[in-house]
N, C-alpha and C. Protein backbone atom coordinates (compact mmCIF):
# COMPACT_ATOMS: atom_id res chain seq x y z
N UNK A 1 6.45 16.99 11.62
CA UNK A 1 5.59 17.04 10.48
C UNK A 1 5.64 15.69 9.77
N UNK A 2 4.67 15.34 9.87
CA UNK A 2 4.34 13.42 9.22
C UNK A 2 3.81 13.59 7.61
N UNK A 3 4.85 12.72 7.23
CA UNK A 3 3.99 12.71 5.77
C UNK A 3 4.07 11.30 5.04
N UNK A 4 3.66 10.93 4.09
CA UNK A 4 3.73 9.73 3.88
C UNK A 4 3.21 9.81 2.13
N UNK A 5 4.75 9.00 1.35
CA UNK A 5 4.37 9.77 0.01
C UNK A 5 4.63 8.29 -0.37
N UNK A 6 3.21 7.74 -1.12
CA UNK A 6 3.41 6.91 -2.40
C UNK A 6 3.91 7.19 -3.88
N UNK A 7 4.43 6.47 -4.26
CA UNK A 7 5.02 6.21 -5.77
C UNK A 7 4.91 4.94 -5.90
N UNK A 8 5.28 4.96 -8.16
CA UNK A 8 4.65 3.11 -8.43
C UNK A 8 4.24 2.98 -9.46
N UNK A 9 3.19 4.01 -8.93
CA UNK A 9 2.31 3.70 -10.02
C UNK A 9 1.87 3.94 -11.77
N UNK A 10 1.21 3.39 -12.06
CA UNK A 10 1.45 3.96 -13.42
C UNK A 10 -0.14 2.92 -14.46
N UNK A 11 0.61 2.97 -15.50
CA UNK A 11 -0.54 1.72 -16.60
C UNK A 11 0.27 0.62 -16.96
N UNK A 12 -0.12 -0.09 -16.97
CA UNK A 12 0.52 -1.94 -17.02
C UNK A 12 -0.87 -2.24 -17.80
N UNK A 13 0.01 -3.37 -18.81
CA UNK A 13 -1.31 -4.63 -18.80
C UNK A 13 -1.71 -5.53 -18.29
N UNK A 14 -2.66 -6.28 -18.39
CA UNK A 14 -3.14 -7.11 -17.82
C UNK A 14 -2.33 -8.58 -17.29
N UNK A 15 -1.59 -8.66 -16.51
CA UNK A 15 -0.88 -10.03 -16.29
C UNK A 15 0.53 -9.27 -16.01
N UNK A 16 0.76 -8.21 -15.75
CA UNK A 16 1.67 -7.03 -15.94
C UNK A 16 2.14 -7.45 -13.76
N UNK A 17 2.72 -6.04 -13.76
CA UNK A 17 3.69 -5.92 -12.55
C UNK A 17 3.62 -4.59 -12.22
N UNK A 18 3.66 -4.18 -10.96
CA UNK A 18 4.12 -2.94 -10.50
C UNK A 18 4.73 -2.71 -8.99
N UNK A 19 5.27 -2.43 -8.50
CA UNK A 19 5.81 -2.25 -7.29
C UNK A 19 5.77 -0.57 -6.73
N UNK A 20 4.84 -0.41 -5.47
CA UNK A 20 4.02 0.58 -5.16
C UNK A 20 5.69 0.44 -3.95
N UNK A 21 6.02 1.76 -3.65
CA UNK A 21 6.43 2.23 -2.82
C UNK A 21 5.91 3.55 -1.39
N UNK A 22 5.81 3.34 -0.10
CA UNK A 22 5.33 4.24 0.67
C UNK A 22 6.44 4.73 1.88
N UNK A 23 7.25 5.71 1.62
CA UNK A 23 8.14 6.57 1.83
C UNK A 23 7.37 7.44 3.12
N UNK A 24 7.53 7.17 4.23
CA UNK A 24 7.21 7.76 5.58
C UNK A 24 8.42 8.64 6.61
N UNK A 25 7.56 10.32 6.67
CA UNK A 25 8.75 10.70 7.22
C UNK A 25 8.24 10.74 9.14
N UNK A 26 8.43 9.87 9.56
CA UNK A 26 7.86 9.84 10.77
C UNK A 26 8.60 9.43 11.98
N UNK A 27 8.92 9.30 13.00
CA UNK A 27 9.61 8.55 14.08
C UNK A 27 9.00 7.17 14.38
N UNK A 28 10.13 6.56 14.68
CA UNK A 28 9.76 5.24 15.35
C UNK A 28 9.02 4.53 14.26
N UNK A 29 9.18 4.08 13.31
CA UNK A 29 8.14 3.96 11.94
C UNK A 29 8.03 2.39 12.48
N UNK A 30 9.21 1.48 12.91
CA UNK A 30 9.21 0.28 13.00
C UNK A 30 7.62 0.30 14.06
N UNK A 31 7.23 0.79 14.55
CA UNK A 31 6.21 0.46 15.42
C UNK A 31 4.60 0.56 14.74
N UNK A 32 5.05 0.80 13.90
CA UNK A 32 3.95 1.53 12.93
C UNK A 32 3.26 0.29 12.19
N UNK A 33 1.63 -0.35 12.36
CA UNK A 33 1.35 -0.87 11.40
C UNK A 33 1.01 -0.03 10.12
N UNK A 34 1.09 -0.92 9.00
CA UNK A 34 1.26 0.31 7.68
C UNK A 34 0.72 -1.24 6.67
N UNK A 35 -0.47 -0.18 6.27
CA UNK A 35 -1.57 -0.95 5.42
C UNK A 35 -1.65 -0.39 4.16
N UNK A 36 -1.71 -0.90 3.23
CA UNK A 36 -2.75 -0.48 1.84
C UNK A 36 -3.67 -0.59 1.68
N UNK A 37 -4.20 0.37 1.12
CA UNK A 37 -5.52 0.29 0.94
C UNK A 37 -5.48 0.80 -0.85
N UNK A 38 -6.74 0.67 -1.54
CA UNK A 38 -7.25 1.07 -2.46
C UNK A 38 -8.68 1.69 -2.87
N UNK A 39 -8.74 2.18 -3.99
CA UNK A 39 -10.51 3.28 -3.88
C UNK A 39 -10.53 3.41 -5.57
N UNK A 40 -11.17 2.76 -5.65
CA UNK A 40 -11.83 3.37 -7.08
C UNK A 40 -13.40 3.99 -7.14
N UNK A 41 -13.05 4.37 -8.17
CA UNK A 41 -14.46 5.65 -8.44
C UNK A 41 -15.54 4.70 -8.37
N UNK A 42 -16.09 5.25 -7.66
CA UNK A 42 -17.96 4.48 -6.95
C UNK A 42 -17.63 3.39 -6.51
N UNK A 43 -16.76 3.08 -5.73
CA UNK A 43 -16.61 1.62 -4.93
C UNK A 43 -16.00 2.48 -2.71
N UNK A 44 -16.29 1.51 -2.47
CA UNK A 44 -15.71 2.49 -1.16
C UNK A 44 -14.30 1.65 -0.97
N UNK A 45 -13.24 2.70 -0.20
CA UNK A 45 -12.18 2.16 -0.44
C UNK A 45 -11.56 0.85 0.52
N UNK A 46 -10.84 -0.46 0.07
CA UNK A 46 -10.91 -1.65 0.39
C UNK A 46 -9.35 -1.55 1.08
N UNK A 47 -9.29 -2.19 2.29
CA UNK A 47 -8.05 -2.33 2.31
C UNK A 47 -7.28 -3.81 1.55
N UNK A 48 -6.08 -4.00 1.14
CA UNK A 48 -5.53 -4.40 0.13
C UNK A 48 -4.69 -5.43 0.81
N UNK A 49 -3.79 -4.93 1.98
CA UNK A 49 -2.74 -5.59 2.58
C UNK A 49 -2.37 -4.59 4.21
N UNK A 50 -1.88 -5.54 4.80
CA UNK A 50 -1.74 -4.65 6.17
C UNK A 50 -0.37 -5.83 6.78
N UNK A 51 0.48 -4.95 7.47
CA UNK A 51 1.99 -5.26 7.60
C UNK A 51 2.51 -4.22 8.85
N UNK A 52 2.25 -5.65 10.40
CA UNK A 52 2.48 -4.79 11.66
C UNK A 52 4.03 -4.84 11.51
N UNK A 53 4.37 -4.06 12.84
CA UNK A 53 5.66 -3.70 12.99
C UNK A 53 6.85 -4.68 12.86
N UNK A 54 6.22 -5.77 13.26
CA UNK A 54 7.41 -7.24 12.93
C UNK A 54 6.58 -8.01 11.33
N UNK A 55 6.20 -7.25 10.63
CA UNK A 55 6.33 -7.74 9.16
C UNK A 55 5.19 -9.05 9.21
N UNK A 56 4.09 -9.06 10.69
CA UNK A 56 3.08 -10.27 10.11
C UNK A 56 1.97 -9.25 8.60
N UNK A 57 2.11 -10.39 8.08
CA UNK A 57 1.16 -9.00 6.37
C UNK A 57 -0.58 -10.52 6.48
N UNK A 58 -1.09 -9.33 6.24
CA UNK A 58 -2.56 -10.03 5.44
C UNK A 58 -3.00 -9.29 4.35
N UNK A 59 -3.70 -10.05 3.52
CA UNK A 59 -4.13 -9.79 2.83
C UNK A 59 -5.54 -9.80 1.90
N UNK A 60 -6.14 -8.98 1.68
CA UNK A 60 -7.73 -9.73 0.95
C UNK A 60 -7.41 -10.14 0.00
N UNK A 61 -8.81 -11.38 -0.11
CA UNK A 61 -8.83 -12.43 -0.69
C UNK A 61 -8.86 -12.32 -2.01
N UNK A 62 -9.12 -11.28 -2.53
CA UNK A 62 -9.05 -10.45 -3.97
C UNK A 62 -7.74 -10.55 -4.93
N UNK A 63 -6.93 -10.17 -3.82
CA UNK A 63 -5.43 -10.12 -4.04
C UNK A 63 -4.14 -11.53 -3.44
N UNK A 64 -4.51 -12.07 -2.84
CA UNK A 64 -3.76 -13.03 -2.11
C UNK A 64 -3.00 -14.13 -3.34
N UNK A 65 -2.12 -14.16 -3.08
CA UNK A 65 -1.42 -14.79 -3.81
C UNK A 65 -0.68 -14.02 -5.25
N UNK A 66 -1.19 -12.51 -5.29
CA UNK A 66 -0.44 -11.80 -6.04
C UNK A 66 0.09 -11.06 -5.74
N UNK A 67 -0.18 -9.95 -4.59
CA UNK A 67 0.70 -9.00 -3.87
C UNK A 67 1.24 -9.53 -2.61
N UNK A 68 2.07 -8.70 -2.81
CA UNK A 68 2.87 -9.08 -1.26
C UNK A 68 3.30 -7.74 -0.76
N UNK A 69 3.40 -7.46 0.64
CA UNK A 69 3.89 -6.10 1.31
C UNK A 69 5.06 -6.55 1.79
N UNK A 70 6.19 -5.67 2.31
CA UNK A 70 7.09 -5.99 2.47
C UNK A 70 7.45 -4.19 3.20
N UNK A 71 8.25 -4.55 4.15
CA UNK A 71 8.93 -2.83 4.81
C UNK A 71 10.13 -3.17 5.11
N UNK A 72 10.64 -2.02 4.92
CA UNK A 72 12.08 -2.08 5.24
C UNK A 72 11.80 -0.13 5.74
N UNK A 73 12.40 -0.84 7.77
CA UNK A 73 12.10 0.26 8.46
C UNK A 73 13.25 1.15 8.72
N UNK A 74 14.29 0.35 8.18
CA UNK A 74 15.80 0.99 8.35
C UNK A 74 15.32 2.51 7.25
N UNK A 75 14.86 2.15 6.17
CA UNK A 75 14.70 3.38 4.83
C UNK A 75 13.28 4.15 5.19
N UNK A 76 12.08 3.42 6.56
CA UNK A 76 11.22 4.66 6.77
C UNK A 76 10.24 3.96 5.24
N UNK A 77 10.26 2.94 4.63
CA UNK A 77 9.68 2.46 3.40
C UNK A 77 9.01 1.18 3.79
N UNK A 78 7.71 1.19 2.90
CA UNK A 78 7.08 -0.04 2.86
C UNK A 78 6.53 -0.03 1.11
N UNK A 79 6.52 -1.69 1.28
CA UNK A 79 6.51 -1.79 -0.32
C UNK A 79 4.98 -2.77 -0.57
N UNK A 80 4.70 -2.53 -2.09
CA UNK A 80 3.41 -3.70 -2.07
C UNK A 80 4.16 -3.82 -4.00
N UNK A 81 4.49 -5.31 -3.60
CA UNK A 81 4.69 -5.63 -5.10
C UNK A 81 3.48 -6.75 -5.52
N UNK A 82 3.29 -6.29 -6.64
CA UNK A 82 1.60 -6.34 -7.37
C UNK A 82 2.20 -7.09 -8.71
N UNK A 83 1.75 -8.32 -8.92
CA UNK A 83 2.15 -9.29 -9.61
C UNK A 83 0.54 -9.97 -10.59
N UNK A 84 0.62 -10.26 -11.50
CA UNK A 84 -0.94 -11.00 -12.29
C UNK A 84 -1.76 -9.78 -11.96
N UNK A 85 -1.15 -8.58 -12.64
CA UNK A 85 -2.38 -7.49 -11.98
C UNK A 85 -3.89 -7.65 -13.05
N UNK A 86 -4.95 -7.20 -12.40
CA UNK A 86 -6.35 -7.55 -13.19
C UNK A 86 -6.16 -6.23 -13.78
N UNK A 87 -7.48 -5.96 -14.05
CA UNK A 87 -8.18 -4.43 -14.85
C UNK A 87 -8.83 -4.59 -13.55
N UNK A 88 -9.65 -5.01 -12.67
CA UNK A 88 -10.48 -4.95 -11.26
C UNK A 88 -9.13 -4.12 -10.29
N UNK A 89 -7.97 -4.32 -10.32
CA UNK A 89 -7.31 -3.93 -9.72
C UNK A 89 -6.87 -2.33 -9.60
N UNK A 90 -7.49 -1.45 -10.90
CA UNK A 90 -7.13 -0.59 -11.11
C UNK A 90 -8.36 0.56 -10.29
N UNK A 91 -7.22 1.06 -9.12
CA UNK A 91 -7.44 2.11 -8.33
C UNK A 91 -6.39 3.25 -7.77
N UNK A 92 -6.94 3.84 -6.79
CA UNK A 92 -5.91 4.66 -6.45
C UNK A 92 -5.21 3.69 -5.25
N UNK A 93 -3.94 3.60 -5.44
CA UNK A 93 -3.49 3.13 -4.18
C UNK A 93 -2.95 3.94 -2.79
N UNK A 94 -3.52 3.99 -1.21
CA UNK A 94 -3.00 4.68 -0.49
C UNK A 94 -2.30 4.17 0.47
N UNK A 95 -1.69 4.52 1.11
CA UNK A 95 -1.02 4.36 2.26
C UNK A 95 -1.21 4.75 3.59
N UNK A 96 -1.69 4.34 4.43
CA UNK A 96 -1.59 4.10 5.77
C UNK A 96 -0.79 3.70 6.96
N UNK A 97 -0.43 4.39 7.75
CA UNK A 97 0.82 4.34 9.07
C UNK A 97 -0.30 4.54 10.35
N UNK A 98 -0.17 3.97 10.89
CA UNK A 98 -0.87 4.11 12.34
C UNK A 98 0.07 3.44 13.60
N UNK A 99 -0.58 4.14 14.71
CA UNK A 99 0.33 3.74 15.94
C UNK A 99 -1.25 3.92 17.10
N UNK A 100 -1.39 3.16 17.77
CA UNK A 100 -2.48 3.62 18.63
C UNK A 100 -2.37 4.18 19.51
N UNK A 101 -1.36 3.82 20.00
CA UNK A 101 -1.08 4.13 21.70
C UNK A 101 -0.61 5.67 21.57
N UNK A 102 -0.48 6.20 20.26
CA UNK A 102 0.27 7.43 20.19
C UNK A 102 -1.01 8.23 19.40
N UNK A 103 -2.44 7.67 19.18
CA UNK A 103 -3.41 7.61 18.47
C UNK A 103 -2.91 8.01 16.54
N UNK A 104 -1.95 7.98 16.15
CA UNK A 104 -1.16 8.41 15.26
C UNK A 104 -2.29 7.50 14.26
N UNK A 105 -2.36 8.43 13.13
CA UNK A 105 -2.86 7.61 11.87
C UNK A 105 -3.04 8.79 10.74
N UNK A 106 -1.81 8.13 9.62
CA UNK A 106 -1.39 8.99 8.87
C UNK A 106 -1.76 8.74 7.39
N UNK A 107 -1.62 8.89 6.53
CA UNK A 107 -2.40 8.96 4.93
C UNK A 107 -1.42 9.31 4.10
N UNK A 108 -1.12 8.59 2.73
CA UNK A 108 -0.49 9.24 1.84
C UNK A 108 -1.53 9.84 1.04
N UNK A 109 -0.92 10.56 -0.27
CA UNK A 109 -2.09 11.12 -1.05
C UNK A 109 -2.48 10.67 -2.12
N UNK A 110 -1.65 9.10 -2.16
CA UNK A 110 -2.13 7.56 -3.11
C UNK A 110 -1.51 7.92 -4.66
N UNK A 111 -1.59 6.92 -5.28
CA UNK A 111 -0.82 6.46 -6.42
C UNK A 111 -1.84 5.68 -7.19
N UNK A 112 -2.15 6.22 -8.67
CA UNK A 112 -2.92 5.72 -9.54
C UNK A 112 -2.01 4.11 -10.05
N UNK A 113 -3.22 3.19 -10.30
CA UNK A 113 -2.77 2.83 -10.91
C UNK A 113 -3.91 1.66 -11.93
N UNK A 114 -3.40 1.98 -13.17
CA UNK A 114 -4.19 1.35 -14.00
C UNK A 114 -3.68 0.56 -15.24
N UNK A 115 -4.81 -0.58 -14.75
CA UNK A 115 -4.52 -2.26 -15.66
C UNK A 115 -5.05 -2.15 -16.76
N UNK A 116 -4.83 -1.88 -18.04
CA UNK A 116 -5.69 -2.24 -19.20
C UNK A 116 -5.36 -2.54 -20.14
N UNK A 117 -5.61 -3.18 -21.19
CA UNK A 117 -4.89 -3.73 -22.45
C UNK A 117 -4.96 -2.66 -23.32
């Protein structure tokens, strides 16, 4: 039984901080690329950051230079620390685990989070 639970989130201000955590109960997780994504109301949802099994991360250009992903596969955890956050930034954040070869692709049930003064 696969599950994949974000925490993190919350309200910050503008120029603020948060560190999104994604807690995966799955096998073999190290093999797992594991992305963020985000979705706000009437926008379709963007991915944010993506972080394969040996830790290469990208990121959109939206965000680059303020978040960073980071996993640590020993704890089954991947992290997105969110630094100069905007008010544009404020969505739901989700989590994503995939494996292809195993067609595996899993979903958390995301983490609000909102920038406003």
């Amino acid at each position: 039984q696969v599950q994949l639970v974000e925490s993190g989130g919350g309200l910050v201000q503008p120029g603020g901080s948060l560190r999104l955590s994604c807690a995966a109960s799955v096998r073999n997780f190290d093999r797992y690329t594991v992305d963020w994504y985000r979705q706000a109301p009437g926008k379709q949802r963007e991915l944010v950051a993506s972080s394969r099994n040996f830790g290469t991360a990208n990121y959109a250009d939206s965000v680059k230079g303020r978040f960073t992903i980071s996993r640590d596969n020993a704890r089954n955890t991947v992290y997105l620390q969110m630094n100069g956050l905007k008010p544009e930034d404020t969505a739901v954040y989700l989590c994503n685990a995939r494996f292809a070869p195993l067609r595996a692709d899993y979903w958390g049930q995301g983490t609000q989070v909102t920038v406003s003064s």
